[in-house]
C-alpha atoms as a PDB file:
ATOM      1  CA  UNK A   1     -22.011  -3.031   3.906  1.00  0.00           C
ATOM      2  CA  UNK A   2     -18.135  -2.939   2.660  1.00  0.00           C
ATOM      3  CA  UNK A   3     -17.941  -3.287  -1.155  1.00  0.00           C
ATOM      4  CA  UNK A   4     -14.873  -5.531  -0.877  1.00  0.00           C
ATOM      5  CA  UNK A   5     -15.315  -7.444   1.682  1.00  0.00           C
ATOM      6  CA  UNK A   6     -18.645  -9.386   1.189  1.00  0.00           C
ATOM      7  CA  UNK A   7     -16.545 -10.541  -1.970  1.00  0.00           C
ATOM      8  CA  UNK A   8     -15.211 -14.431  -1.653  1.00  0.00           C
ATOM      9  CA  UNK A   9     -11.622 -15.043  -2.117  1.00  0.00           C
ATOM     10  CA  UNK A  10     -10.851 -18.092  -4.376  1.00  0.00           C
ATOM     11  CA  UNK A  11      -7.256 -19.880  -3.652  1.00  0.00           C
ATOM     12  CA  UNK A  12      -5.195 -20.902  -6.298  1.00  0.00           C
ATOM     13  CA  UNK A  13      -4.300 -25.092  -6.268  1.00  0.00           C
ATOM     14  CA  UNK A  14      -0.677 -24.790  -4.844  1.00  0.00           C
ATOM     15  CA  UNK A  15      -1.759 -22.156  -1.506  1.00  0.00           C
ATOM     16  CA  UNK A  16      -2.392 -23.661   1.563  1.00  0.00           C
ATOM     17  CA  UNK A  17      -4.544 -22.044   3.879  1.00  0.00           C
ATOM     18  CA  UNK A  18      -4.611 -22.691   7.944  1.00  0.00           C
ATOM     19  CA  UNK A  19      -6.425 -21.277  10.695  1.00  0.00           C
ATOM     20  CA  UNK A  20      -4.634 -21.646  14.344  1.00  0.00           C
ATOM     21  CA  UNK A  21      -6.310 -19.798  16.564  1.00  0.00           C
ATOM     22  CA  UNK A  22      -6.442 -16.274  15.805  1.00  0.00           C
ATOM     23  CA  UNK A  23      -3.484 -16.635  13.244  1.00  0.00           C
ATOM     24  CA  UNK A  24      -4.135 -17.059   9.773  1.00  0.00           C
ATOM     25  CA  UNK A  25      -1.395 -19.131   7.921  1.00  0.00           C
ATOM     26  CA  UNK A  26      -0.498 -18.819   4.279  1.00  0.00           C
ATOM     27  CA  UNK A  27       1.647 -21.359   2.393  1.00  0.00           C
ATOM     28  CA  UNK A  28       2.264 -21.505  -1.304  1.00  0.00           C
ATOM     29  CA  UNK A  29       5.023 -21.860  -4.137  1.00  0.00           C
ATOM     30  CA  UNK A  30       6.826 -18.377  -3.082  1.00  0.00           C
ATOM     31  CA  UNK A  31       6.400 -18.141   0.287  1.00  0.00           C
ATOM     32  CA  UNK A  32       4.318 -18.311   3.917  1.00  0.00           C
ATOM     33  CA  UNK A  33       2.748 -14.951   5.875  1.00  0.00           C
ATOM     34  CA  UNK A  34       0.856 -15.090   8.618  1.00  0.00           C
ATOM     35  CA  UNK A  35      -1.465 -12.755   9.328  1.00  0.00           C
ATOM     36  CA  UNK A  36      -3.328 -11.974  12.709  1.00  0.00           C
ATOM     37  CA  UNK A  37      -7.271 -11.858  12.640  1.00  0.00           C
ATOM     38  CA  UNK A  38      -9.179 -10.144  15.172  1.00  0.00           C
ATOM     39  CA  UNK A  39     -11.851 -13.214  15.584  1.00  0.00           C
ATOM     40  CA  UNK A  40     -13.580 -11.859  18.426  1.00  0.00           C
ATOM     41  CA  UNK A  41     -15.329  -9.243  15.412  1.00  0.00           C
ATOM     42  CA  UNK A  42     -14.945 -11.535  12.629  1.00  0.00           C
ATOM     43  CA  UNK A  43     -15.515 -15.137  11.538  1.00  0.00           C
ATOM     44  CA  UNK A  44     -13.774 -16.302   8.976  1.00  0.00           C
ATOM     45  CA  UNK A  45     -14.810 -19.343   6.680  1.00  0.00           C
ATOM     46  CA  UNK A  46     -12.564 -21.775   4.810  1.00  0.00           C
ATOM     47  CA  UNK A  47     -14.875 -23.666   2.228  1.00  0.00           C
ATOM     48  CA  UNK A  48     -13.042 -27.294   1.455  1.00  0.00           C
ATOM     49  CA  UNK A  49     -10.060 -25.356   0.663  1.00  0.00           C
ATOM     50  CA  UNK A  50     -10.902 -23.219  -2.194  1.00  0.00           C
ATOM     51  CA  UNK A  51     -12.595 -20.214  -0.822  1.00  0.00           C
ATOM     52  CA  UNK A  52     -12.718 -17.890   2.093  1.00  0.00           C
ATOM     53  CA  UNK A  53     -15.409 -15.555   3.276  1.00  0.00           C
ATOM     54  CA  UNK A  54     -15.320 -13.237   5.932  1.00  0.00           C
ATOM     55  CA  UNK A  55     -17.745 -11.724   7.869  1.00  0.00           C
ATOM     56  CA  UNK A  56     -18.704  -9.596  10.910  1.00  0.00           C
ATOM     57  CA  UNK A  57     -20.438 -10.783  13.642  1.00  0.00           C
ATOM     58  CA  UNK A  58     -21.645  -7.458  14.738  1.00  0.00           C
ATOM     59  CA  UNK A  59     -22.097  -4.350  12.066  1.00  0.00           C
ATOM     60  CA  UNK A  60     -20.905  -1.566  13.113  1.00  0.00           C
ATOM     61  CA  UNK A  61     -19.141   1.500  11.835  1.00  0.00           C
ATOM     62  CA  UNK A  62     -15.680   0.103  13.243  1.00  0.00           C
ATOM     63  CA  UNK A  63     -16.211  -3.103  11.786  1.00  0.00           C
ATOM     64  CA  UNK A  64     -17.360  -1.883   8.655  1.00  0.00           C
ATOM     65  CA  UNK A  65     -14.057  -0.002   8.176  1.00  0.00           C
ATOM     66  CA  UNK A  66     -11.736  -3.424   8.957  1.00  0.00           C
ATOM     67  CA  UNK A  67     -13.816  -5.999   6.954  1.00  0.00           C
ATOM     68  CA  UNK A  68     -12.810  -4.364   3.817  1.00  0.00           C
ATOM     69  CA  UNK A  69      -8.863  -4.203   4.840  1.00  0.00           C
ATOM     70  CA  UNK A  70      -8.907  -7.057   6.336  1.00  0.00           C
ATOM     71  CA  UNK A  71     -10.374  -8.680   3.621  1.00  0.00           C
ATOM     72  CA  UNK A  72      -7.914  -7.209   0.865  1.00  0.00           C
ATOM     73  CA  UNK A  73      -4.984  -8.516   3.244  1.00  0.00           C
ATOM     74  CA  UNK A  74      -5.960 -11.494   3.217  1.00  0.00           C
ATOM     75  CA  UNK A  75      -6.270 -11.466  -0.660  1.00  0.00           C
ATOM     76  CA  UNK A  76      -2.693  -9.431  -0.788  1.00  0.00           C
ATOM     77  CA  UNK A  77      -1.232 -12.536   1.002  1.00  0.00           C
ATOM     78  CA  UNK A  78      -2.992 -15.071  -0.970  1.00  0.00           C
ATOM     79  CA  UNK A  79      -1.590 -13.093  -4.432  1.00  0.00           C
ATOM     80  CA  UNK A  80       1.907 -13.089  -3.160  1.00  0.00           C
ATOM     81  CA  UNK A  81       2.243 -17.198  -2.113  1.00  0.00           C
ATOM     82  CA  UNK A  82       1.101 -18.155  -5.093  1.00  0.00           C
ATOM     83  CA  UNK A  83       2.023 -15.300  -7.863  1.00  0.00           C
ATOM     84  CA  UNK A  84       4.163 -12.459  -5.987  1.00  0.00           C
ATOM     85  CA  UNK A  85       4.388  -8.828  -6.491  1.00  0.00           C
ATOM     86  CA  UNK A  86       6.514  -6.929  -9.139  1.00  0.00           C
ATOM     87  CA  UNK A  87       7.270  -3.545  -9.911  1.00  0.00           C
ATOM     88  CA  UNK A  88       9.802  -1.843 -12.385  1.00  0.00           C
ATOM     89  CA  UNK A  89      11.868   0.930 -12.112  1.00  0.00           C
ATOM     90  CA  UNK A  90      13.865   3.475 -14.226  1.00  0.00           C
ATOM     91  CA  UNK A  91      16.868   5.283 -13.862  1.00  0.00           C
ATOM     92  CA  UNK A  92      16.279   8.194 -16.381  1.00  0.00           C
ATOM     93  CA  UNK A  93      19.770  10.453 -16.405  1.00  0.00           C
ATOM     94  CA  UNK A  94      22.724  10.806 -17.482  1.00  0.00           C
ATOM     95  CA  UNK A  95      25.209   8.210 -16.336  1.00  0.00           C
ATOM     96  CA  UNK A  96      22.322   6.992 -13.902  1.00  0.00           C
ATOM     97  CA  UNK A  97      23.081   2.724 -13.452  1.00  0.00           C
ATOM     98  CA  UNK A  98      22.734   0.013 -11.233  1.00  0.00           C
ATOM     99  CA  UNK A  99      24.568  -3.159 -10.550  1.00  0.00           C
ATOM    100  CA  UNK A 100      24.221  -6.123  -8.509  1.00  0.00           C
ATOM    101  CA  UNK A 101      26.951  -6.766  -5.981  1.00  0.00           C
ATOM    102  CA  UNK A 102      26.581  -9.960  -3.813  1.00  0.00           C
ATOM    103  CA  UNK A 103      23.472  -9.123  -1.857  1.00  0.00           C
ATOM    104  CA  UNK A 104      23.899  -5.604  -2.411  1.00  0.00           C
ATOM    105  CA  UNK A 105      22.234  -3.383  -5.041  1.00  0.00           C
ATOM    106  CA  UNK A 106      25.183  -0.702  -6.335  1.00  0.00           C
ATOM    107  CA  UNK A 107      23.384   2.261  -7.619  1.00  0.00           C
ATOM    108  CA  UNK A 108      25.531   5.649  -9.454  1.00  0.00           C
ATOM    109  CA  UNK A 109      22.693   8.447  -9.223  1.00  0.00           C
ATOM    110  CA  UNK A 110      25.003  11.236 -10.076  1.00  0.00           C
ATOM    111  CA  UNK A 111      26.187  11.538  -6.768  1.00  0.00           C
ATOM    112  CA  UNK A 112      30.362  12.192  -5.932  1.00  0.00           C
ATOM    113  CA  UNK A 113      29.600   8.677  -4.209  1.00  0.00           C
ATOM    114  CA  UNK A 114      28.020   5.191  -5.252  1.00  0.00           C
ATOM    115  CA  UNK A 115      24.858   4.316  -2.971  1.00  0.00           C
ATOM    116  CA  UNK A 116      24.982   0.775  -1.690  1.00  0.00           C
ATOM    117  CA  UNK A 117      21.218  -0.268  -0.874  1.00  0.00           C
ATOM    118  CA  UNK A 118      21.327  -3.740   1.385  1.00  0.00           C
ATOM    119  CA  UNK A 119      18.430  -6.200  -0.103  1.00  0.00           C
ATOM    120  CA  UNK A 120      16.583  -7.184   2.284  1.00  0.00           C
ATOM    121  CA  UNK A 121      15.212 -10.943   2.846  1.00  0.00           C
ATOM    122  CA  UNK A 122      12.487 -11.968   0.750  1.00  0.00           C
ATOM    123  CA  UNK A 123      13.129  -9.566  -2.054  1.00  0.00           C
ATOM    124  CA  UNK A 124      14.337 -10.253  -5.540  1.00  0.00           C
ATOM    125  CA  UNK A 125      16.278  -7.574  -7.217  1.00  0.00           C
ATOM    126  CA  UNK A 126      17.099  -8.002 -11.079  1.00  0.00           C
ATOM    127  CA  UNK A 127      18.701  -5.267 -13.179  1.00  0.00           C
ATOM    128  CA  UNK A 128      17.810  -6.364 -16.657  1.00  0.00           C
ATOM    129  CA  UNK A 129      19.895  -2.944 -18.029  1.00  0.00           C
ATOM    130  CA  UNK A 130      21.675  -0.771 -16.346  1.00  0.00           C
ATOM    131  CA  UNK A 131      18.788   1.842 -15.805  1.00  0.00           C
ATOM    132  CA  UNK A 132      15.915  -0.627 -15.450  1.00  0.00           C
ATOM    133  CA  UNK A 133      15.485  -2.554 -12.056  1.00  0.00           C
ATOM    134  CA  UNK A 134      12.579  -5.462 -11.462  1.00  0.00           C
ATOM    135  CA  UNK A 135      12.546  -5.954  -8.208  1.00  0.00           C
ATOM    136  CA  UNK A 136       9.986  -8.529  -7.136  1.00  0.00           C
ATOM    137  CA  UNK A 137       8.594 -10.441  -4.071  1.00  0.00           C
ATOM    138  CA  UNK A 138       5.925 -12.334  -1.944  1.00  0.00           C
ATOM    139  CA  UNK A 139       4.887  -9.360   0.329  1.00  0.00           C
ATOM    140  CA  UNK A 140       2.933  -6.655  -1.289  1.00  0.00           C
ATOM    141  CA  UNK A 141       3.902  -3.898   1.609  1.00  0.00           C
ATOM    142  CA  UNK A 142       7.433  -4.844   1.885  1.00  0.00           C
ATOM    143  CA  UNK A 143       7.569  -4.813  -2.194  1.00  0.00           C
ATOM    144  CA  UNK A 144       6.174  -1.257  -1.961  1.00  0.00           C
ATOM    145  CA  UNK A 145       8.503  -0.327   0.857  1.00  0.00           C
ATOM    146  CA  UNK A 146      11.640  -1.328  -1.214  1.00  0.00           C
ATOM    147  CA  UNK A 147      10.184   0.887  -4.313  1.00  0.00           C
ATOM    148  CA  UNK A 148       9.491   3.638  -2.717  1.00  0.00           C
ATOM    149  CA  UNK A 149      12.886   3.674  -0.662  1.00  0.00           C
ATOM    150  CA  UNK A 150      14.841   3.528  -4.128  1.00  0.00           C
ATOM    151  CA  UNK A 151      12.711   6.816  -5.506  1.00  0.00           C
ATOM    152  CA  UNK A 152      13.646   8.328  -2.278  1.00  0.00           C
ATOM    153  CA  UNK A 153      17.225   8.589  -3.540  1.00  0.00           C
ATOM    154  CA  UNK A 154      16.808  10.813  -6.496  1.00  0.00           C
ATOM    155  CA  UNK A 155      13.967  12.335  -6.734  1.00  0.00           C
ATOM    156  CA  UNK A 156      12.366  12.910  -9.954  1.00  0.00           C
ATOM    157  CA  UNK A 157      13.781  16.574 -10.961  1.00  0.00           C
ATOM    158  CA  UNK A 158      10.459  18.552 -12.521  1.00  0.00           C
ATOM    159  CA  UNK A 159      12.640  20.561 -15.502  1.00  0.00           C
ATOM    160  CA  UNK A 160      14.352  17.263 -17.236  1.00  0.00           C
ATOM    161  CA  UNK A 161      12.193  14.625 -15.489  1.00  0.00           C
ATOM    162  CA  UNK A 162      15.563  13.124 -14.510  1.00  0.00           C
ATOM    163  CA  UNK A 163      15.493  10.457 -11.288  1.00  0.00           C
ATOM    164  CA  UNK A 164      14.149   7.531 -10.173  1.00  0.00           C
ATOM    165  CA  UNK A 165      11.012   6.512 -11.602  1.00  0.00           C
ATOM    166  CA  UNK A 166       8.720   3.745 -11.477  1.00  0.00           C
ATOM    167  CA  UNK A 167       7.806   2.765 -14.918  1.00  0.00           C
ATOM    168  CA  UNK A 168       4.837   4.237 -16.822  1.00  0.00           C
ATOM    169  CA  UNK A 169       4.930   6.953 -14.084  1.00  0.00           C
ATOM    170  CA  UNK A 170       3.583  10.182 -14.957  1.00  0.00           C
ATOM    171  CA  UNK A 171       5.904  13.154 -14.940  1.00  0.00           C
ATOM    172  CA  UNK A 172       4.511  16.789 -14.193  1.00  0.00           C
ATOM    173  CA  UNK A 173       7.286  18.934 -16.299  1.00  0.00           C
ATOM    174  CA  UNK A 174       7.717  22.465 -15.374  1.00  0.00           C
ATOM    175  CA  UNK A 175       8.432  25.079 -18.553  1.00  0.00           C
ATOM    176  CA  UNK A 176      12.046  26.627 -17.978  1.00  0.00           C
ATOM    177  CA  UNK A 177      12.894  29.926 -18.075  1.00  0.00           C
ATOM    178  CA  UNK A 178      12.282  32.139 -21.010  1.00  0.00           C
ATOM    179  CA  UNK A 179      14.385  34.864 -22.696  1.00  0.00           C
END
């Protein structure tokens, strides 16, 4: 039995929940996703608008690996309509900042050249200072996809701990050399 998914999943007042066929549609206050359910392994229940349960029709060891995902998914997309996803960055170094251009992030990372990073639909980018970006949205992967794109262009260095970071991130420091 899967841990996570025999658990119901309750949905807030303002998220609509559909079933068309074998496409699951979710609408609330930030957004819609639609998600594709296999229902040939699963059935899915929608109590009076408040809850949904899903279940295999046949237990198996493939279908005990997908209830769980599926289930969080479906949770995941839930989450985003009605609350979304945030995470913060840092820019930790010296003369490390960001700026909003038009639908363009502008970000100086110690580079001989400024990095312009396109935002792409969906996603909220705010740069509260310079070296802190929130960027936020309904989608929990595409959210995560942004993040990790921005670390991607400055690593965190192990000596100073200098980089992109998300915050609260721990930072392995290596000891420099000695005399």
């Amino acid at each position: 039995m899967s841990k996570i998914g025999k658990i119901n999943i309750s949905i807030p007042e303002k998220v609509k929940v559909a079933l068309a066929g074998n496409i699951l549609n979710i609408e609330g206050p930030l957004g819609k996703k639609s998600l594709n359910i296999d229902l040939d392994l699963f059935k899915l229940d929608i109590k009076e608008g408040k809850e949904i349960s899903i279940k295999p029709i046949k237990i198996n060891q493939d279908t005990k690996r997908l209830w769980g995902m599926n289930r969080s998914l479906i949770n995941n997309a839930v989450i985003g309509s009605s609350k979304g996803y945030e995470k913060i960055l840092e820019l930790v170094g010296v003369g490390y900042r960001a700026a909003l251009k038009g639908n363009q992030l502008n970000l100086q990372l110690g580079y001989s050249h400024d990095i312009n990073f396109d935002i792409p639909e969906g996603i909220k980018i705010l740069v509260e200072k310079q070296t802190t970006l929130k960027i936020s949205g309904a989608d929990k992967q595409q959210v995560g996809a942004i993040v990790s794109k921005l670390k991607t262009l400055r690593k965190i260095e192990p000596y100073k701990g200098k980089g992109v970071r998300e915050k609260g991130q721990y930072i392995l420091k290596k000891e420099g050399k000695k005399k």
